[in-house]
N, C-alpha and C. Protein backbone atom coordinates (compact mmCIF):
# COMPACT_ATOMS: atom_id res chain seq x y z
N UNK A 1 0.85 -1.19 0.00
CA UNK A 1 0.00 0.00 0.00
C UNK A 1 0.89 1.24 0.00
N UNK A 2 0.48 2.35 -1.04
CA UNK A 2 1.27 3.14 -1.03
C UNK A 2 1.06 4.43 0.60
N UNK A 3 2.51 5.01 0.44
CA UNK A 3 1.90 5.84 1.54
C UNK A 3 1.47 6.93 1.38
N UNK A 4 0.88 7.18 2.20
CA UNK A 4 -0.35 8.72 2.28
C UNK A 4 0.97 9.71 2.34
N UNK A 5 0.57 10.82 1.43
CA UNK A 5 0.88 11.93 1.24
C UNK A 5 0.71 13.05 3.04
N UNK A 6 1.73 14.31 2.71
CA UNK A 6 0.77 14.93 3.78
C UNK A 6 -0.50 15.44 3.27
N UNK A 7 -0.30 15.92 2.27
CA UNK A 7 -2.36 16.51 1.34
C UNK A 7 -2.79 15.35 2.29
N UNK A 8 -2.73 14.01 1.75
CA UNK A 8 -3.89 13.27 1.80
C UNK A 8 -4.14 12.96 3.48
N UNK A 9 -2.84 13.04 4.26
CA UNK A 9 -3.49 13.27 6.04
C UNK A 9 -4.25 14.37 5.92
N UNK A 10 -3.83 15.28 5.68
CA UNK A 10 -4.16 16.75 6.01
C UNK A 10 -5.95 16.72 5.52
N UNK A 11 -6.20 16.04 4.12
CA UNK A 11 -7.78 15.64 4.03
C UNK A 11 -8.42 14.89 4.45
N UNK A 12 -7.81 13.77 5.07
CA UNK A 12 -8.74 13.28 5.97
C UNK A 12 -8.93 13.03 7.27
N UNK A 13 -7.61 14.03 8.00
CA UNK A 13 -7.96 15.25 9.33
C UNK A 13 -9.21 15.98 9.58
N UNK A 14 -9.07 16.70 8.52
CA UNK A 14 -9.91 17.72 7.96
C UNK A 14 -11.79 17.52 7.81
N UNK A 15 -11.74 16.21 6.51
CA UNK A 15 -12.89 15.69 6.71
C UNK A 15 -13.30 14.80 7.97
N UNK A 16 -12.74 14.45 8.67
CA UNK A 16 -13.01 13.06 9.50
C UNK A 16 -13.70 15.00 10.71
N UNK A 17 -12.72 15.61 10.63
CA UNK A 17 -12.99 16.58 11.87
C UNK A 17 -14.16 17.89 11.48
N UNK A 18 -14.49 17.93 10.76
CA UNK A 18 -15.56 19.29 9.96
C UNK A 18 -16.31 19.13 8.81
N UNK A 19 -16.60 17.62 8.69
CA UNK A 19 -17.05 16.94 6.98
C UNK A 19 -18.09 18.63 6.51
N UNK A 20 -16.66 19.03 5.57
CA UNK A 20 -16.60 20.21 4.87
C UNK A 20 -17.14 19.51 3.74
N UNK A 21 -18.11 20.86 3.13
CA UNK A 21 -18.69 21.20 1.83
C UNK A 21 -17.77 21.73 1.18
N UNK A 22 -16.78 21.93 1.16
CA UNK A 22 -15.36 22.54 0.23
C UNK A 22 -14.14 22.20 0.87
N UNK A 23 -13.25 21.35 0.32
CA UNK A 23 -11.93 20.93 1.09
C UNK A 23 -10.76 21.27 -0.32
N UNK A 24 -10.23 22.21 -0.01
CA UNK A 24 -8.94 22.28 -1.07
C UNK A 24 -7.96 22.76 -0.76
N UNK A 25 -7.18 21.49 -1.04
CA UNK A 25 -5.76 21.55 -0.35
C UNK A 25 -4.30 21.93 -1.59
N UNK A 26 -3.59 22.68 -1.57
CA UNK A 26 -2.41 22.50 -2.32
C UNK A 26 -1.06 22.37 -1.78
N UNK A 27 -0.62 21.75 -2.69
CA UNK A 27 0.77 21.46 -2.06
C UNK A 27 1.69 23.08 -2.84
N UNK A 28 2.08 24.14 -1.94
CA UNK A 28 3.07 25.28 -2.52
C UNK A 28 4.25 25.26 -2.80
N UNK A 29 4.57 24.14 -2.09
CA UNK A 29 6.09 23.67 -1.58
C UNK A 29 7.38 24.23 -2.41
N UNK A 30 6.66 23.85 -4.15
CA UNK A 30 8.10 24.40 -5.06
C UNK A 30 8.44 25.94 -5.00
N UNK A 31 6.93 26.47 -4.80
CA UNK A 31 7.25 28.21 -4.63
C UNK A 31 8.27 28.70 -3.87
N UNK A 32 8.44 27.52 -3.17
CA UNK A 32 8.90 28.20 -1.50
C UNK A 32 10.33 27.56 -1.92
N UNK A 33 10.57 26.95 -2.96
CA UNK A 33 12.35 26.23 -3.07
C UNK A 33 13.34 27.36 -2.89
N UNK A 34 14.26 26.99 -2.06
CA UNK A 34 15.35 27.52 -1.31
C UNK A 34 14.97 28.50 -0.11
N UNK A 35 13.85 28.76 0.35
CA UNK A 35 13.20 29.65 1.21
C UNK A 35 13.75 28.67 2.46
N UNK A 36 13.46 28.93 3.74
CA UNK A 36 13.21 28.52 4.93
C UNK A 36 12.33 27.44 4.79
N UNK A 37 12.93 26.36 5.68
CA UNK A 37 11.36 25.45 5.86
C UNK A 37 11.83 24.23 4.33
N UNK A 38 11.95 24.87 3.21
CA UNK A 38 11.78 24.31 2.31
C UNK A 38 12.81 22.93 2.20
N UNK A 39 12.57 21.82 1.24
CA UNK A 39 12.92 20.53 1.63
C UNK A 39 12.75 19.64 0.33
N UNK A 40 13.98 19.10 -0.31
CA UNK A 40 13.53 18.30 -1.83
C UNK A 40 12.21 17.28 -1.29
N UNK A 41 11.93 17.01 -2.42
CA UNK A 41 10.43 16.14 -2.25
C UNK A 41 9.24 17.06 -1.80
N UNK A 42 9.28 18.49 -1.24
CA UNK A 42 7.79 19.36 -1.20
C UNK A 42 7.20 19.03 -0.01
N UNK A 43 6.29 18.86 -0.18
CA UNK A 43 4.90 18.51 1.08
C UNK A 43 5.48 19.25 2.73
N UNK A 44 5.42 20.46 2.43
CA UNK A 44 6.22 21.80 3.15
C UNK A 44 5.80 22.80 3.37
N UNK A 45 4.81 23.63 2.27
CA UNK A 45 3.76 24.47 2.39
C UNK A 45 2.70 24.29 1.52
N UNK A 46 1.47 24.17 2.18
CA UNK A 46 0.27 24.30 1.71
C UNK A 46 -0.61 25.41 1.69
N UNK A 47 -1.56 24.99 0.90
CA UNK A 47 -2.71 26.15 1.30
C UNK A 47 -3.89 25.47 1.32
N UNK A 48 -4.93 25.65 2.22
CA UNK A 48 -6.07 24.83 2.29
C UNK A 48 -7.03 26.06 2.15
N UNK A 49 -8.39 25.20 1.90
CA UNK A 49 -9.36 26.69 1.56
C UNK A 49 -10.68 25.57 2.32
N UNK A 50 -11.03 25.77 3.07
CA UNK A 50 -12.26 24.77 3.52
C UNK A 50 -13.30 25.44 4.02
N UNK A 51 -14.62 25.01 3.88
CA UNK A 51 -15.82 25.49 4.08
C UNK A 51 -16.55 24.77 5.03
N UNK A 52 -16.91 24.59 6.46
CA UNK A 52 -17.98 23.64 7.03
C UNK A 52 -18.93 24.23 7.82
N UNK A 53 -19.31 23.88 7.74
CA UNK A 53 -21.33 24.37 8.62
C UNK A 53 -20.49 24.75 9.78
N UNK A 54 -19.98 23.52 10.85
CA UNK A 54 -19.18 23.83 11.76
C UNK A 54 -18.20 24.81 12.24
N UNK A 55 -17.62 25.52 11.36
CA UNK A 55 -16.91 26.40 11.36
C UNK A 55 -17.58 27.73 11.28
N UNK A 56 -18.65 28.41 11.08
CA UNK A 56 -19.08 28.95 10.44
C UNK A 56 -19.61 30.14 11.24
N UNK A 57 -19.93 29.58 12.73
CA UNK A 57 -20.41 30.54 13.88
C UNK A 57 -18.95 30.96 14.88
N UNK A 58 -17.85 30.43 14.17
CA UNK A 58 -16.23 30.58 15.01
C UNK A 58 -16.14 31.92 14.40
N UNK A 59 -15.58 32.55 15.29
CA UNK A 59 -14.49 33.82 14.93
C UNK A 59 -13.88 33.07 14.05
N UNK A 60 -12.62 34.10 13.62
CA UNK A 60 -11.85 33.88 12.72
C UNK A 60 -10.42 33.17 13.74
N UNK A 61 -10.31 33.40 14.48
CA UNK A 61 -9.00 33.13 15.52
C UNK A 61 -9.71 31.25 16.06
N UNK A 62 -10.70 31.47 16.24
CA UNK A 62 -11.28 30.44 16.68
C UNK A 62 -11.46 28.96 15.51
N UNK A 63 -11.56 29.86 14.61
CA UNK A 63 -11.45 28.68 13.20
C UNK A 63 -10.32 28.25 12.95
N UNK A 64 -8.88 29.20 13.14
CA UNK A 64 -7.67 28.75 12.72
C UNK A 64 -7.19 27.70 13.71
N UNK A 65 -7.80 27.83 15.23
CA UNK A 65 -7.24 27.35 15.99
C UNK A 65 -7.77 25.92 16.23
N UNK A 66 -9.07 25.67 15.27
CA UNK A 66 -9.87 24.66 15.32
C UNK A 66 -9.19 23.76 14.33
N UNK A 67 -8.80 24.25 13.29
CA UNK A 67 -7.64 23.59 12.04
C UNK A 67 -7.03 22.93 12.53
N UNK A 68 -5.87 23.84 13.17
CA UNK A 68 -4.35 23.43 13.86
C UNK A 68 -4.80 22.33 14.79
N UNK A 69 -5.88 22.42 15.27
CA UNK A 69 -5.93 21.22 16.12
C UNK A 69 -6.49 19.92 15.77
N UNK A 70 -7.12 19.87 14.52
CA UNK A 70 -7.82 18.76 13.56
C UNK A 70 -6.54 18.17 13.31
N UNK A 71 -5.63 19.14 12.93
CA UNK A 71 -4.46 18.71 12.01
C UNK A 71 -3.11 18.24 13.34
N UNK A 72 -3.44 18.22 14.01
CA UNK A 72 -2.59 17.96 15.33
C UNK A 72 -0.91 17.65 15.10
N UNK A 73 -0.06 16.88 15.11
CA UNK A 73 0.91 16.63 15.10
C UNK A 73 1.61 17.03 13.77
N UNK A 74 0.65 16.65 12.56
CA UNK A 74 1.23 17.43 11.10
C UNK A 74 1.67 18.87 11.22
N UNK A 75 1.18 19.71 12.38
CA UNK A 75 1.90 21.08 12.61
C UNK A 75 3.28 20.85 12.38
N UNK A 76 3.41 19.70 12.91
CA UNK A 76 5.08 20.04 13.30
C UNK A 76 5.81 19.54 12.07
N UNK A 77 5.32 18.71 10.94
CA UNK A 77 5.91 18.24 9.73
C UNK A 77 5.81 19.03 8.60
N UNK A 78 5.22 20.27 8.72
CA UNK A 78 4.66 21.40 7.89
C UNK A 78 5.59 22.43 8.38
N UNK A 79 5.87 23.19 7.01
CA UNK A 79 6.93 24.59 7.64
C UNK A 79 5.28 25.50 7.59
N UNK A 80 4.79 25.44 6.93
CA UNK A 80 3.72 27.23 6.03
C UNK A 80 2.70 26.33 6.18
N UNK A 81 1.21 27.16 6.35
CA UNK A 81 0.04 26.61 5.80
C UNK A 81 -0.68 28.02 5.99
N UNK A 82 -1.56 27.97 4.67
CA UNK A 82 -2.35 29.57 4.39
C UNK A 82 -3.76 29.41 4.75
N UNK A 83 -4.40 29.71 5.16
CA UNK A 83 -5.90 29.40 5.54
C UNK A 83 -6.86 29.98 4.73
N UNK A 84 -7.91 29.59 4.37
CA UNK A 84 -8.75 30.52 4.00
C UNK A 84 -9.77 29.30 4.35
N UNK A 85 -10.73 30.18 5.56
CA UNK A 85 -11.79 29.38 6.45
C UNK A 85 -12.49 29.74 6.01
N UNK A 86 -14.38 29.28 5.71
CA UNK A 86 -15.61 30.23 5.88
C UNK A 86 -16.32 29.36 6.42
């Protein structure tokens, strides 16, 4: 079995924790080549854009912090991640 990507933890963190009506994840990683953080093979900075009912009555501080914590330990295998909550 091949192994899971970080995208593919990071989506089904995500869904398993806010089964979002919009989940889109990218991998930025090459943008970021030779930057800080950055690492051959990618999966380094993302950008996610997710939409869930659940999220929806959170502040904005309260949504990011609801992410970071879906996404629990992948914080620490990730340099960047861009949010865009609604």
């Amino acid at each position: 079995m091949p192994k899971m990507t970080v995208a593919d933890e990071i989506s089904a963190r995500l869904s398993a924790a806010f089964s979002p009506e919009v989940l889109e994840i990218q991998d930025d990683s090459e943008k970021h080549r030779g930057h800080g953080g950055w690492q051959e093979g990618g999966e380094t900075h993302f950008s996610i854009r997710i939409r869930a009912a659940s999220l929806a009555p959170l502040g904005r501080v309260a949504r990011h912090r609801a992410v970071h914590q879906a996404l629990g330990d992948l914080t620490t295998r990730i340099h960047a991640i861009a949010l865009d909550i609604g």
